[in-house]
C-alpha atoms as a PDB file:
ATOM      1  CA  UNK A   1     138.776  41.412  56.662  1.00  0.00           C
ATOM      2  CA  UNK A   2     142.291  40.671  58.077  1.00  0.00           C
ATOM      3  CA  UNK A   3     144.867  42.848  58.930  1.00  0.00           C
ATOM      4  CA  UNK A   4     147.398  45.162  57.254  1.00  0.00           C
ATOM      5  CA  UNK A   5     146.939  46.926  53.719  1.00  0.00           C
ATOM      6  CA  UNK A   6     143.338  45.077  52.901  1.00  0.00           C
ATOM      7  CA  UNK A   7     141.650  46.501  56.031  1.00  0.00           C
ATOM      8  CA  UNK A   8     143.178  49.625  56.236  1.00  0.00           C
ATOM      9  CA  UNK A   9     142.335  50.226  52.672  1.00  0.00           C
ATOM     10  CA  UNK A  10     138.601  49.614  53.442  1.00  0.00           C
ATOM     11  CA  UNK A  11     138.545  51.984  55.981  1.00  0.00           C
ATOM     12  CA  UNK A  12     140.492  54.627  54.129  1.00  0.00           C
ATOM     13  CA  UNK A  13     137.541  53.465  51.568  1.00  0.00           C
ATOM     14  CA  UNK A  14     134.857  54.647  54.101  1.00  0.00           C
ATOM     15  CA  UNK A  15     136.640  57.553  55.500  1.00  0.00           C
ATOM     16  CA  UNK A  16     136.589  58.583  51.511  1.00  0.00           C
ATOM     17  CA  UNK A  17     132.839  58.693  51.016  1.00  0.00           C
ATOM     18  CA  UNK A  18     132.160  60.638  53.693  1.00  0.00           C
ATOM     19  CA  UNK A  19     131.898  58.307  56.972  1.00  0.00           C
ATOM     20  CA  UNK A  20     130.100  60.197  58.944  1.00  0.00           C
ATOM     21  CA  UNK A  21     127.148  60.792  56.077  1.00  0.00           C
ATOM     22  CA  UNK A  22     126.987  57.053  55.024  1.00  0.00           C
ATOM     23  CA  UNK A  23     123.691  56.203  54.335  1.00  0.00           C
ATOM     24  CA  UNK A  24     122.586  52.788  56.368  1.00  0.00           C
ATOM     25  CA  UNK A  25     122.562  50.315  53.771  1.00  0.00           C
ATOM     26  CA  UNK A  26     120.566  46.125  53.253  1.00  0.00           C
ATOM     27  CA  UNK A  27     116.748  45.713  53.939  1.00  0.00           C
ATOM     28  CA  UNK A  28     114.917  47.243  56.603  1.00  0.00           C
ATOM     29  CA  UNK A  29     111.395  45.722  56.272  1.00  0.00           C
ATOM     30  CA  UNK A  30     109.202  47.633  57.850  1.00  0.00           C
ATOM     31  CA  UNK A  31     106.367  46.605  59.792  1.00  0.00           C
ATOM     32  CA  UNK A  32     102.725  47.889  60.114  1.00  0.00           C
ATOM     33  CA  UNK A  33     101.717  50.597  62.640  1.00  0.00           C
ATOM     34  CA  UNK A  34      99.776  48.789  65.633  1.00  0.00           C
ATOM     35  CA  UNK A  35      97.997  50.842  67.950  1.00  0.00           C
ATOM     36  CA  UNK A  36      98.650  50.330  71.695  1.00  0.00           C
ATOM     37  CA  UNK A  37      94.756  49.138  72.071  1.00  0.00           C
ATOM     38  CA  UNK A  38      94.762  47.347  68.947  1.00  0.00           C
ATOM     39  CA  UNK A  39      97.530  45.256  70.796  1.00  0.00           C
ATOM     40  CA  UNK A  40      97.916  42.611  73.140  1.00  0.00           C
ATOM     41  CA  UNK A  41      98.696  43.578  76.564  1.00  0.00           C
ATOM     42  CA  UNK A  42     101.953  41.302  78.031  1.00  0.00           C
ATOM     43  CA  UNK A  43     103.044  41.246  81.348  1.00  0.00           C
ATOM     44  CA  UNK A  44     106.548  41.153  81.114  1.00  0.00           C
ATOM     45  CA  UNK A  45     109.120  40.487  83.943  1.00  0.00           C
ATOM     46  CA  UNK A  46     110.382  42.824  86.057  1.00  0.00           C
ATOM     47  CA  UNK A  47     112.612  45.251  84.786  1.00  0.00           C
ATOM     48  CA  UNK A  48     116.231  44.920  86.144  1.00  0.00           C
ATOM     49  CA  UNK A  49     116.497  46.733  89.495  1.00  0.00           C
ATOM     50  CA  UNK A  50     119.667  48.672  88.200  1.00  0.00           C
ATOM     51  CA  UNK A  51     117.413  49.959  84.862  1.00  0.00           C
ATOM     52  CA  UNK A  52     114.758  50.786  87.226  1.00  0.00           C
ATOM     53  CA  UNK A  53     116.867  52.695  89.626  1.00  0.00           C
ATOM     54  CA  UNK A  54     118.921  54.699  86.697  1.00  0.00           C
ATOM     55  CA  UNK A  55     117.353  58.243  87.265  1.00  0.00           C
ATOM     56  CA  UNK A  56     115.529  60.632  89.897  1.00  0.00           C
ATOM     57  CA  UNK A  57     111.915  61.116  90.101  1.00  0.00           C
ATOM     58  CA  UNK A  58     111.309  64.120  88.013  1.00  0.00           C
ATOM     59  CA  UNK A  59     108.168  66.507  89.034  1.00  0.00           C
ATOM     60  CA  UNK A  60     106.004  67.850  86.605  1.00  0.00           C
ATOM     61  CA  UNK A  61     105.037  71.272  87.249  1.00  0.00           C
ATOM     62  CA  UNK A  62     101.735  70.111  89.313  1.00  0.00           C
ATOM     63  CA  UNK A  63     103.589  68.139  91.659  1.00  0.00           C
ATOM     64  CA  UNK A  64     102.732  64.618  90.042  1.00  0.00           C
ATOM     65  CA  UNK A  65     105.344  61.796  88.943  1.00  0.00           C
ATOM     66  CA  UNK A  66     106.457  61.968  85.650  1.00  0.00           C
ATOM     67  CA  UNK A  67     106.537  58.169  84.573  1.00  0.00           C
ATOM     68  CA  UNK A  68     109.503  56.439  83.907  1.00  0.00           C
ATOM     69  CA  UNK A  69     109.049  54.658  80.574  1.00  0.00           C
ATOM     70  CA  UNK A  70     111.490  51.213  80.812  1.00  0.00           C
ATOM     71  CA  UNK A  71     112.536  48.940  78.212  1.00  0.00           C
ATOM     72  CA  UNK A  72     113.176  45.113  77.821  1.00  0.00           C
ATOM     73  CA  UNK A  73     115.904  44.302  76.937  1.00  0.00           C
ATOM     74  CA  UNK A  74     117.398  46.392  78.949  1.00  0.00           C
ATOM     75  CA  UNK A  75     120.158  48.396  75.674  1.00  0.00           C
ATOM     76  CA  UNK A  76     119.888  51.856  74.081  1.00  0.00           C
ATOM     77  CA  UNK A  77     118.603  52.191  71.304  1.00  0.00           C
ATOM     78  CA  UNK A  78     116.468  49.037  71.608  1.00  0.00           C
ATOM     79  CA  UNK A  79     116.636  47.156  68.037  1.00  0.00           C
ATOM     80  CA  UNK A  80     113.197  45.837  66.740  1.00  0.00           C
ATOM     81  CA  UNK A  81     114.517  41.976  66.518  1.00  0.00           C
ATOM     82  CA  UNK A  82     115.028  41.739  70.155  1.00  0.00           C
ATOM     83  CA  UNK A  83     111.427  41.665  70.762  1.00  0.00           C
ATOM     84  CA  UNK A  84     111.231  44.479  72.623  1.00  0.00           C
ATOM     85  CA  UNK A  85     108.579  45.829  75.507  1.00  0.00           C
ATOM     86  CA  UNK A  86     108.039  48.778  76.853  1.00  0.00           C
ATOM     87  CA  UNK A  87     106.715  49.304  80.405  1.00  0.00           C
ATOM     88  CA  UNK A  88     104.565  52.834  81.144  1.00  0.00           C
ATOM     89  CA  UNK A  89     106.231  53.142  85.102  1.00  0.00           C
ATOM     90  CA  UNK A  90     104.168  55.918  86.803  1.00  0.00           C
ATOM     91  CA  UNK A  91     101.375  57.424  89.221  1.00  0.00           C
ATOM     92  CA  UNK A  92      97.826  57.123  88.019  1.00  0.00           C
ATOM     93  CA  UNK A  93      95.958  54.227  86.441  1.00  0.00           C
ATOM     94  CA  UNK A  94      97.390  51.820  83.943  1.00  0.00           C
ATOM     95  CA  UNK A  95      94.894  52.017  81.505  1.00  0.00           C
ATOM     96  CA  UNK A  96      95.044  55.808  81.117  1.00  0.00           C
ATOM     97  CA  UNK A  97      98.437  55.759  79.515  1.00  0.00           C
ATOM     98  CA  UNK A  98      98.626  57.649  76.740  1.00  0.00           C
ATOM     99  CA  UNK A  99     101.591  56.656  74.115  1.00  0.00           C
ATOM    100  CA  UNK A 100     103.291  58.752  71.874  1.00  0.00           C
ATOM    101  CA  UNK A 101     105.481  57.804  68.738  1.00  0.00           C
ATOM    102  CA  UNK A 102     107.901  60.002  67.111  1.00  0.00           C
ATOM    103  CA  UNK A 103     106.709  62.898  68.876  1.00  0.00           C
ATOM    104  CA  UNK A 104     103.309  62.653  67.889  1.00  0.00           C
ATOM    105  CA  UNK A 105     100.363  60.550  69.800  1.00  0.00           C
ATOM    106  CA  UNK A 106      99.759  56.863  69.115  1.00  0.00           C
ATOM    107  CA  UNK A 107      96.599  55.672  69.173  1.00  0.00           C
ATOM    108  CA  UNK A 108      94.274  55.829  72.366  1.00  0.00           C
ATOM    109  CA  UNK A 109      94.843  55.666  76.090  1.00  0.00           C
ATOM    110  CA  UNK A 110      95.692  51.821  76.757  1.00  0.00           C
ATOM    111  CA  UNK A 111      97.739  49.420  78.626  1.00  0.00           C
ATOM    112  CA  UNK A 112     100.951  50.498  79.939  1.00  0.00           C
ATOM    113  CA  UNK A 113     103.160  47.289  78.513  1.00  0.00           C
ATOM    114  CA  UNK A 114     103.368  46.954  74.926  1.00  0.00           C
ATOM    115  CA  UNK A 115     105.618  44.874  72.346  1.00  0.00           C
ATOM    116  CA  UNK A 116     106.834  47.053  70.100  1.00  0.00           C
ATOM    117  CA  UNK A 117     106.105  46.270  66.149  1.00  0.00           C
ATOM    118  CA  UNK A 118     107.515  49.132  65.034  1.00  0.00           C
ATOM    119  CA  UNK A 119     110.749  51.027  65.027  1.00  0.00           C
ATOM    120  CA  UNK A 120     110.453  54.739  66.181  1.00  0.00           C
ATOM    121  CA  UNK A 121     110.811  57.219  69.172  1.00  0.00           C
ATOM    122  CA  UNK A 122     108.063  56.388  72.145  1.00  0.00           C
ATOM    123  CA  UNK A 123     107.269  57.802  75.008  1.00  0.00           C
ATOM    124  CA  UNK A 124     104.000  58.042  77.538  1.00  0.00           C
ATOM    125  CA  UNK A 125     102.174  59.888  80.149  1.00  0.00           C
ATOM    126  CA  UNK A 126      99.504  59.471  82.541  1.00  0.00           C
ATOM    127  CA  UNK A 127      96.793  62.182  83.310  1.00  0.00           C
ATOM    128  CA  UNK A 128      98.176  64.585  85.249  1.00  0.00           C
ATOM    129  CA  UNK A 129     101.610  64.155  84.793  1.00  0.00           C
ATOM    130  CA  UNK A 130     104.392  64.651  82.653  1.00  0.00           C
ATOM    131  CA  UNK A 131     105.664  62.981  79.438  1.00  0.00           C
ATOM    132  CA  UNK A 132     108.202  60.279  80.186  1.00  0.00           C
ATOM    133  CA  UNK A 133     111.484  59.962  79.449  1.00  0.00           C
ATOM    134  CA  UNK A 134     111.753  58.991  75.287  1.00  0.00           C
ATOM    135  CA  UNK A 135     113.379  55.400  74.535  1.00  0.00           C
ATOM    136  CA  UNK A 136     114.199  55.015  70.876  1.00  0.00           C
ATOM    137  CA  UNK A 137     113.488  51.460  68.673  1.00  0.00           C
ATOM    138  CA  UNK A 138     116.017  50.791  65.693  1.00  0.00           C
ATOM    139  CA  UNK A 139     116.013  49.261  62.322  1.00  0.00           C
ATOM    140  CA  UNK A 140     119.047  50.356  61.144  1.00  0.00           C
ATOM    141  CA  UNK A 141     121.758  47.786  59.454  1.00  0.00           C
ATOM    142  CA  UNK A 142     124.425  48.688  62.033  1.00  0.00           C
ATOM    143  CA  UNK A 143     123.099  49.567  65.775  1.00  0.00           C
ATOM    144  CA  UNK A 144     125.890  50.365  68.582  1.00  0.00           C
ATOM    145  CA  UNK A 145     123.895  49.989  72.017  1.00  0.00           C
ATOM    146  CA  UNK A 146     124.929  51.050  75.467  1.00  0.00           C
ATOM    147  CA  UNK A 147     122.994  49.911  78.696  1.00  0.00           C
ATOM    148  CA  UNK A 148     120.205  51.186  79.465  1.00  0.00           C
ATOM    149  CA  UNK A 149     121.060  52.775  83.135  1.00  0.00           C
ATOM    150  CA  UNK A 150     122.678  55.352  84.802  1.00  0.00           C
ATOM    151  CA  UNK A 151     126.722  55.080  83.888  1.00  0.00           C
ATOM    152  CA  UNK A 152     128.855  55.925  87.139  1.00  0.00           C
ATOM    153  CA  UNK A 153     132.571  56.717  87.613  1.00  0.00           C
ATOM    154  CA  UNK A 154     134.471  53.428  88.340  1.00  0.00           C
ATOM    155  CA  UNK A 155     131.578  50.818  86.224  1.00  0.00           C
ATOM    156  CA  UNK A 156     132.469  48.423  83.444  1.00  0.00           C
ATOM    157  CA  UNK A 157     130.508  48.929  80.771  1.00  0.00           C
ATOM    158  CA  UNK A 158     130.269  47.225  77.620  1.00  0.00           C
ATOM    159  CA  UNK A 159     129.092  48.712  74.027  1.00  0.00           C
ATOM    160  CA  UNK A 160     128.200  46.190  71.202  1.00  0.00           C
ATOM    161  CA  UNK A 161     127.785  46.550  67.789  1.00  0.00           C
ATOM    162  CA  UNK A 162     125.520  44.390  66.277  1.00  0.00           C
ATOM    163  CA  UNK A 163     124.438  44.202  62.700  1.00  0.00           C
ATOM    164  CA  UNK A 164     120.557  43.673  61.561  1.00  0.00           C
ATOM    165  CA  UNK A 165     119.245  40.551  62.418  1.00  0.00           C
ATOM    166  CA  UNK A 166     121.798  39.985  63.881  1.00  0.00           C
ATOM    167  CA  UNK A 167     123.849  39.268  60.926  1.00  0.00           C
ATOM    168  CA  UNK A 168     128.000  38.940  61.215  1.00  0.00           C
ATOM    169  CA  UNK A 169     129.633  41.765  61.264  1.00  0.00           C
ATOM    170  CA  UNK A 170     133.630  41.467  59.943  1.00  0.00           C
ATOM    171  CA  UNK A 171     136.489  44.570  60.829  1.00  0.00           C
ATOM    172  CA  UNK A 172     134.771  46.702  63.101  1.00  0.00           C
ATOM    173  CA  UNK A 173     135.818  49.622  64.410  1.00  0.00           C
ATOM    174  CA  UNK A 174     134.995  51.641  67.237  1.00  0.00           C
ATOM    175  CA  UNK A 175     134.745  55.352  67.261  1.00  0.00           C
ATOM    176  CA  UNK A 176     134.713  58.000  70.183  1.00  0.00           C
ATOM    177  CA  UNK A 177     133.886  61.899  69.002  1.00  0.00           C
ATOM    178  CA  UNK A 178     135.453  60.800  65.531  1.00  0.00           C
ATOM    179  CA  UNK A 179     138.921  59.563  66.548  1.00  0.00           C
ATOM    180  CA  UNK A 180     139.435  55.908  65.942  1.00  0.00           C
ATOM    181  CA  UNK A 181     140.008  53.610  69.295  1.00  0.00           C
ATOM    182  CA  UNK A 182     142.723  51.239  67.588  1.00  0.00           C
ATOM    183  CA  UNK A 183     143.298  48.300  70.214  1.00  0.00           C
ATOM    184  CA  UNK A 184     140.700  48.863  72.639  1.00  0.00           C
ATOM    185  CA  UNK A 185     138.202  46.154  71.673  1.00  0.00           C
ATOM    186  CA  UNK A 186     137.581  42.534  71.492  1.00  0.00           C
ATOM    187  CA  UNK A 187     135.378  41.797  68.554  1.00  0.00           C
ATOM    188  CA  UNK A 188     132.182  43.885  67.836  1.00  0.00           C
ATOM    189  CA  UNK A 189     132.144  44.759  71.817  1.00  0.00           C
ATOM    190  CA  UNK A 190     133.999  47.836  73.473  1.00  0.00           C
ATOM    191  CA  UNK A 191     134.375  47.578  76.974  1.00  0.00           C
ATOM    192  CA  UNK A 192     135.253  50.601  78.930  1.00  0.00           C
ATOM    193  CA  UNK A 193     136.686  49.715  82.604  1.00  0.00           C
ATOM    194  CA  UNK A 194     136.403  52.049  85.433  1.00  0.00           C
ATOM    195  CA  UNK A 195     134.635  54.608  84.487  1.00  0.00           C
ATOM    196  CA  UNK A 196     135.689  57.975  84.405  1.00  0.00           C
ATOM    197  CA  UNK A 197     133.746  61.541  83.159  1.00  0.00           C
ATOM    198  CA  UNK A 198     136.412  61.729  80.401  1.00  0.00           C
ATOM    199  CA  UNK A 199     134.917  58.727  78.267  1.00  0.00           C
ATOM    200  CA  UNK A 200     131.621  60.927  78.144  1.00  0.00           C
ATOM    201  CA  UNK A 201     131.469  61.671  74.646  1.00  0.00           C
ATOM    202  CA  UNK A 202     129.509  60.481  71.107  1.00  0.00           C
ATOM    203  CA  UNK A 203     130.533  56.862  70.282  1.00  0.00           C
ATOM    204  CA  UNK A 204     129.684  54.796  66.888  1.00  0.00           C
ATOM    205  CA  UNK A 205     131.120  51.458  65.039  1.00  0.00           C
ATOM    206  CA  UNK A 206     131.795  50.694  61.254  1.00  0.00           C
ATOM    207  CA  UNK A 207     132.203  47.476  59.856  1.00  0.00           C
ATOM    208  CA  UNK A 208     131.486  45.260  56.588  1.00  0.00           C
ATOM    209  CA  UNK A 209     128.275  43.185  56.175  1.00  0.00           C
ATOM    210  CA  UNK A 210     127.125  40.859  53.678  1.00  0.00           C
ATOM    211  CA  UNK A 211     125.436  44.063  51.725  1.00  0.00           C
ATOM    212  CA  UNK A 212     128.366  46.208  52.047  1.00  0.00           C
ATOM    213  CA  UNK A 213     129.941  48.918  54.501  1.00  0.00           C
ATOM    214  CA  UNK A 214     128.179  50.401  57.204  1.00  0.00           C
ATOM    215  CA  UNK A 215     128.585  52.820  60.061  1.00  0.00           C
ATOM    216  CA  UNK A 216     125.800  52.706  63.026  1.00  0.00           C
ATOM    217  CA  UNK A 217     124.161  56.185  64.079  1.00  0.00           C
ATOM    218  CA  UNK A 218     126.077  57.714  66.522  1.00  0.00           C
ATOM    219  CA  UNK A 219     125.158  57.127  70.317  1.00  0.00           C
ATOM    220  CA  UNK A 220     125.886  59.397  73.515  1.00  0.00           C
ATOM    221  CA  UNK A 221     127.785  58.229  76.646  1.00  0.00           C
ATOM    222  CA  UNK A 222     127.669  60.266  79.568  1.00  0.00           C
ATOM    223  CA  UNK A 223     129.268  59.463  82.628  1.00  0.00           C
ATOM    224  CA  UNK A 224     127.672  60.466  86.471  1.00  0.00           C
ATOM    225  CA  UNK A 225     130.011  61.461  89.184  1.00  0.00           C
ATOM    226  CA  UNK A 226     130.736  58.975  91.694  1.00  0.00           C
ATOM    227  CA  UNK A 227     128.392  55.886  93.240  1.00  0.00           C
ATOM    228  CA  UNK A 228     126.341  57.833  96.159  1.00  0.00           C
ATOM    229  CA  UNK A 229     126.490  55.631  99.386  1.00  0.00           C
ATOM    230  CA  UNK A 230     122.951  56.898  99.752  1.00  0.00           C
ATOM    231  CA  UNK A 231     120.544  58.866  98.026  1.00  0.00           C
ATOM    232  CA  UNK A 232     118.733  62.049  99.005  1.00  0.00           C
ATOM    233  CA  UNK A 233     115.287  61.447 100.773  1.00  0.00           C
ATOM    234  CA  UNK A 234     113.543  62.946  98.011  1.00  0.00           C
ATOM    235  CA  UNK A 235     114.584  60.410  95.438  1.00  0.00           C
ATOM    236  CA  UNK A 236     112.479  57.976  94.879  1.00  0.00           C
ATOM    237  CA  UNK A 237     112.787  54.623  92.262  1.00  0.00           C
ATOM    238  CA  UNK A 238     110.226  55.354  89.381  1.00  0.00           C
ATOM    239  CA  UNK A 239     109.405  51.142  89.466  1.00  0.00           C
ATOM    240  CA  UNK A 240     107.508  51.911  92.654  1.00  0.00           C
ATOM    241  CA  UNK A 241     105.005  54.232  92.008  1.00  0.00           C
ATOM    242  CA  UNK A 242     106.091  55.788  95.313  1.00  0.00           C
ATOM    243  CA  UNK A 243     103.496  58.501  96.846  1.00  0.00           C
ATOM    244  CA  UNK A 244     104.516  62.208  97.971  1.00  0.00           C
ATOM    245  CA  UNK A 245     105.367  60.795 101.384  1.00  0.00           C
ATOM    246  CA  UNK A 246     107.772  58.201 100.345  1.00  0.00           C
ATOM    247  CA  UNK A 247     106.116  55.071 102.330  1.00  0.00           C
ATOM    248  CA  UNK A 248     108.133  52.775  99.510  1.00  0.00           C
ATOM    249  CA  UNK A 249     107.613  49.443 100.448  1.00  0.00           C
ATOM    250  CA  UNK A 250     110.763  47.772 101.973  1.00  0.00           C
ATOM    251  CA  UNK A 251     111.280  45.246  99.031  1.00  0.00           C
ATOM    252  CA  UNK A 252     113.654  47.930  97.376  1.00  0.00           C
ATOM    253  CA  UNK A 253     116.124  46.169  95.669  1.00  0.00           C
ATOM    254  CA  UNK A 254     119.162  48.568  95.505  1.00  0.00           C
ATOM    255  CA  UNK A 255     122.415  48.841  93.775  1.00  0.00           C
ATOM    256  CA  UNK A 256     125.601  46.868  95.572  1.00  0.00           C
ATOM    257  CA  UNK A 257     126.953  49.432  98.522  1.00  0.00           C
ATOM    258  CA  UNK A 258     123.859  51.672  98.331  1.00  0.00           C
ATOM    259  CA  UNK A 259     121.943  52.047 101.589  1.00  0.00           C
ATOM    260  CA  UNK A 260     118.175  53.742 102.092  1.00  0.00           C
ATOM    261  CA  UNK A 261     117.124  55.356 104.854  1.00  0.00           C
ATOM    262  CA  UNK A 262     113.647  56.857 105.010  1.00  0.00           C
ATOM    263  CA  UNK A 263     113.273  59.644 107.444  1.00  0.00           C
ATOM    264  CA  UNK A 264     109.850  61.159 108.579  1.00  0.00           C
ATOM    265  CA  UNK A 265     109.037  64.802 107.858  1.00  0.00           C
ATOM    266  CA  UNK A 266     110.368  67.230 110.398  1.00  0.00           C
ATOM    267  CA  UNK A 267     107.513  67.237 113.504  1.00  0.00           C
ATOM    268  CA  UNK A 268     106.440  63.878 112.269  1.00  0.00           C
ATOM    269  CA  UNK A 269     106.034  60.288 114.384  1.00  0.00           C
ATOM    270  CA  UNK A 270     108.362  58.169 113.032  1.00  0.00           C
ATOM    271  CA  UNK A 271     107.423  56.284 109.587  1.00  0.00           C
ATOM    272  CA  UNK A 272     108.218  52.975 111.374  1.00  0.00           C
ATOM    273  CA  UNK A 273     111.314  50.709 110.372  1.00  0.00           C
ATOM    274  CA  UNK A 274     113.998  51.755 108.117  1.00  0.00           C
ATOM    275  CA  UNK A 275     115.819  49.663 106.295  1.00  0.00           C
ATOM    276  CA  UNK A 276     119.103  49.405 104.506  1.00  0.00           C
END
C-alpha cells in the first residue's frame, strides 16, 4: 500500500463503511462435518509445557477434574489450515470423551485427539466431570491469533495477523479497544514487551488482500498479575491427569524460575522426595 495519502485514504475508506461491521470477505470453503469416531485417532506430540501449564485445575461440582482441552498449534483462535489437533486432557478413560461443537454434542464418545476438519467452537468432557475449557477453529479471511497460554506481567508476546491460507496481507493495522496503534508493529506481527495489566483489552488487525479489505474478528488479551515463584499445593497441571492427592510424577516440566514443592496432608508421612 505505501505510505502517505494512498494508505491513509484506504483506511479512512474502511473506517467509512463501518469497520467494525465489515463483513469477512474471499472464499471460505467449507469442509464436511466428521464425527470424532468416524475419524482417525493421531497421537500427536506433546503439547508445549507452557500451554499445558496455562491454567488451574478447575473442580466440577463432584469433586472430579474438569479436562483441559489443548490445541496444536499452540495460537488462539486456531485457523483450519494449520492442521490443527485437539487433545481431550483429563481424569477418566480416553475413549469416553465426549466432544461438543458449537455448543451442541458431536457425534459419540471417542478418542480424545482429533484433527480438526472443520471450523467451529469445541470442547469435551469425560464422565463425571465437567465440560472443558472451549478452543475456537477459524475460517475467516483475516485471523489475529494470540498464544495459547496464560499471559503474565513482564512476558513478550507476539500477535500475528495472518490472512487465509495464508495469503499476503499488505498495510495492516493493529487495533487495541478501537484506537489505532500507529508505530508499534513490524509487519503483520504486534509484539507487546513486558507485560503489564494495562494492555488487557480487545485487539484486531485490518489490512488489504487480493479480494479486497478486511478486518479479523476481534480477540481478547488479558493479562495475569505477576510470575508466582511457586504455585499453591492445590494446583495441579491439567497434562498430568494428577489424582486428589497430588502424587504428580516428578517429570514436571515447569516454567523458567518456577519451583514445586509437594507437601503431604497435615498428619500425613511424608509423600517422599520433592522436587524443584
Amino acid at each position: 500500500l505505501g505510505t502517505g495519502t494512498g494508505q491513509q485514504e484506504f483506511w479512512d475508506g474502511i473506517l467509512g463503511t463501518g469497520m467494525w461491521g465489515l463483513a469477512p470477505v474471499g472464499p471460505r470453503p467449507s469442509a464436511s462435518l466428521v464425527s470424532p469416531r468416524g475419524m482417525p485417532c493421531p497421537r500427536p506430540a506433546v503439547p508445549s509445557p507452557v500451554v499445558a501449564l496455562a491454567g488451574w485445575c478447575p473442580l466440577s461440582p463432584a469433586g472430579a477434574q474438569t479436562p483441559q482441552l489443548l490445541v496444536e498449534p499452540p495460537w488462539t483462535p486456531a485457523v483450519l489450515w494449520d492442521r490443527v489437533t485437539l487433545t481431550c486432557q483429563g481424569s477418566g478413560t480416553a475413549g469416553d470423551t465426549t466432544w461438543y461443537k458449537d455448543g451442541r454434542r458431536w457425534g459419540e464418545k471417542g478418542c480424545d485427539s482429533f484433527t480438526v476438519t472443520e471450523s467451529g467452537t469445541y470442547q469435551c468432557q469425560r464422565p463425571g466431570s465437567g465440560i472443558s475449557n472451549p478452543v475456537m477453529v477459524s475460517n475467516e479471511p483475516l485471523v489475529l491469533q494470540v498464544p495459547a497460554r496464560a499471559l503474565l506481567e513482564g512476558d513478550t508476546v507476539t500477535l500475528r495477523c495472518r490472512g487465509w491460507q495464508d495469503n499476503p496481507v499488505t498495510g495492516v493495522r493493529f487495533y487495541k479497544d478501537e484506537k489505532d496503534l500507529q508505530g508499534s508493529f513490524r509487519g503483520s506481527e504486534l509484539s507487546l514487551p513486558l507485560l503489564q495489566l494495562q494492555h488487557s483489552g480487545r485487539y484486531r488487525c485490518g489490512g488489504l488482500m487480493d479480494s479486497g479489505k478486511a478486518v479479523s474478528t476481534p480477540v481478547t488479551v488479558t493479562v495475569h498479575g505477576e510470575h508466582p515463584k511457586s504455585f499453591p499445593v492445590s494446583w495441579c497441571p491439567p497434562l498430568l491427569q494428577c489424582p486428589q492427592s497430588l502424587l504428580c510424577p516428578p517429570t514436571v516440566v515447569l516454567p523458567s524460575g518456577v519451583s514445586l514443592s509437594v507437601q503431604p496432608p497435615r498428619g500425613q508421612g511424608a509423600l517422599g522426595n520433592a522436587w524443584s
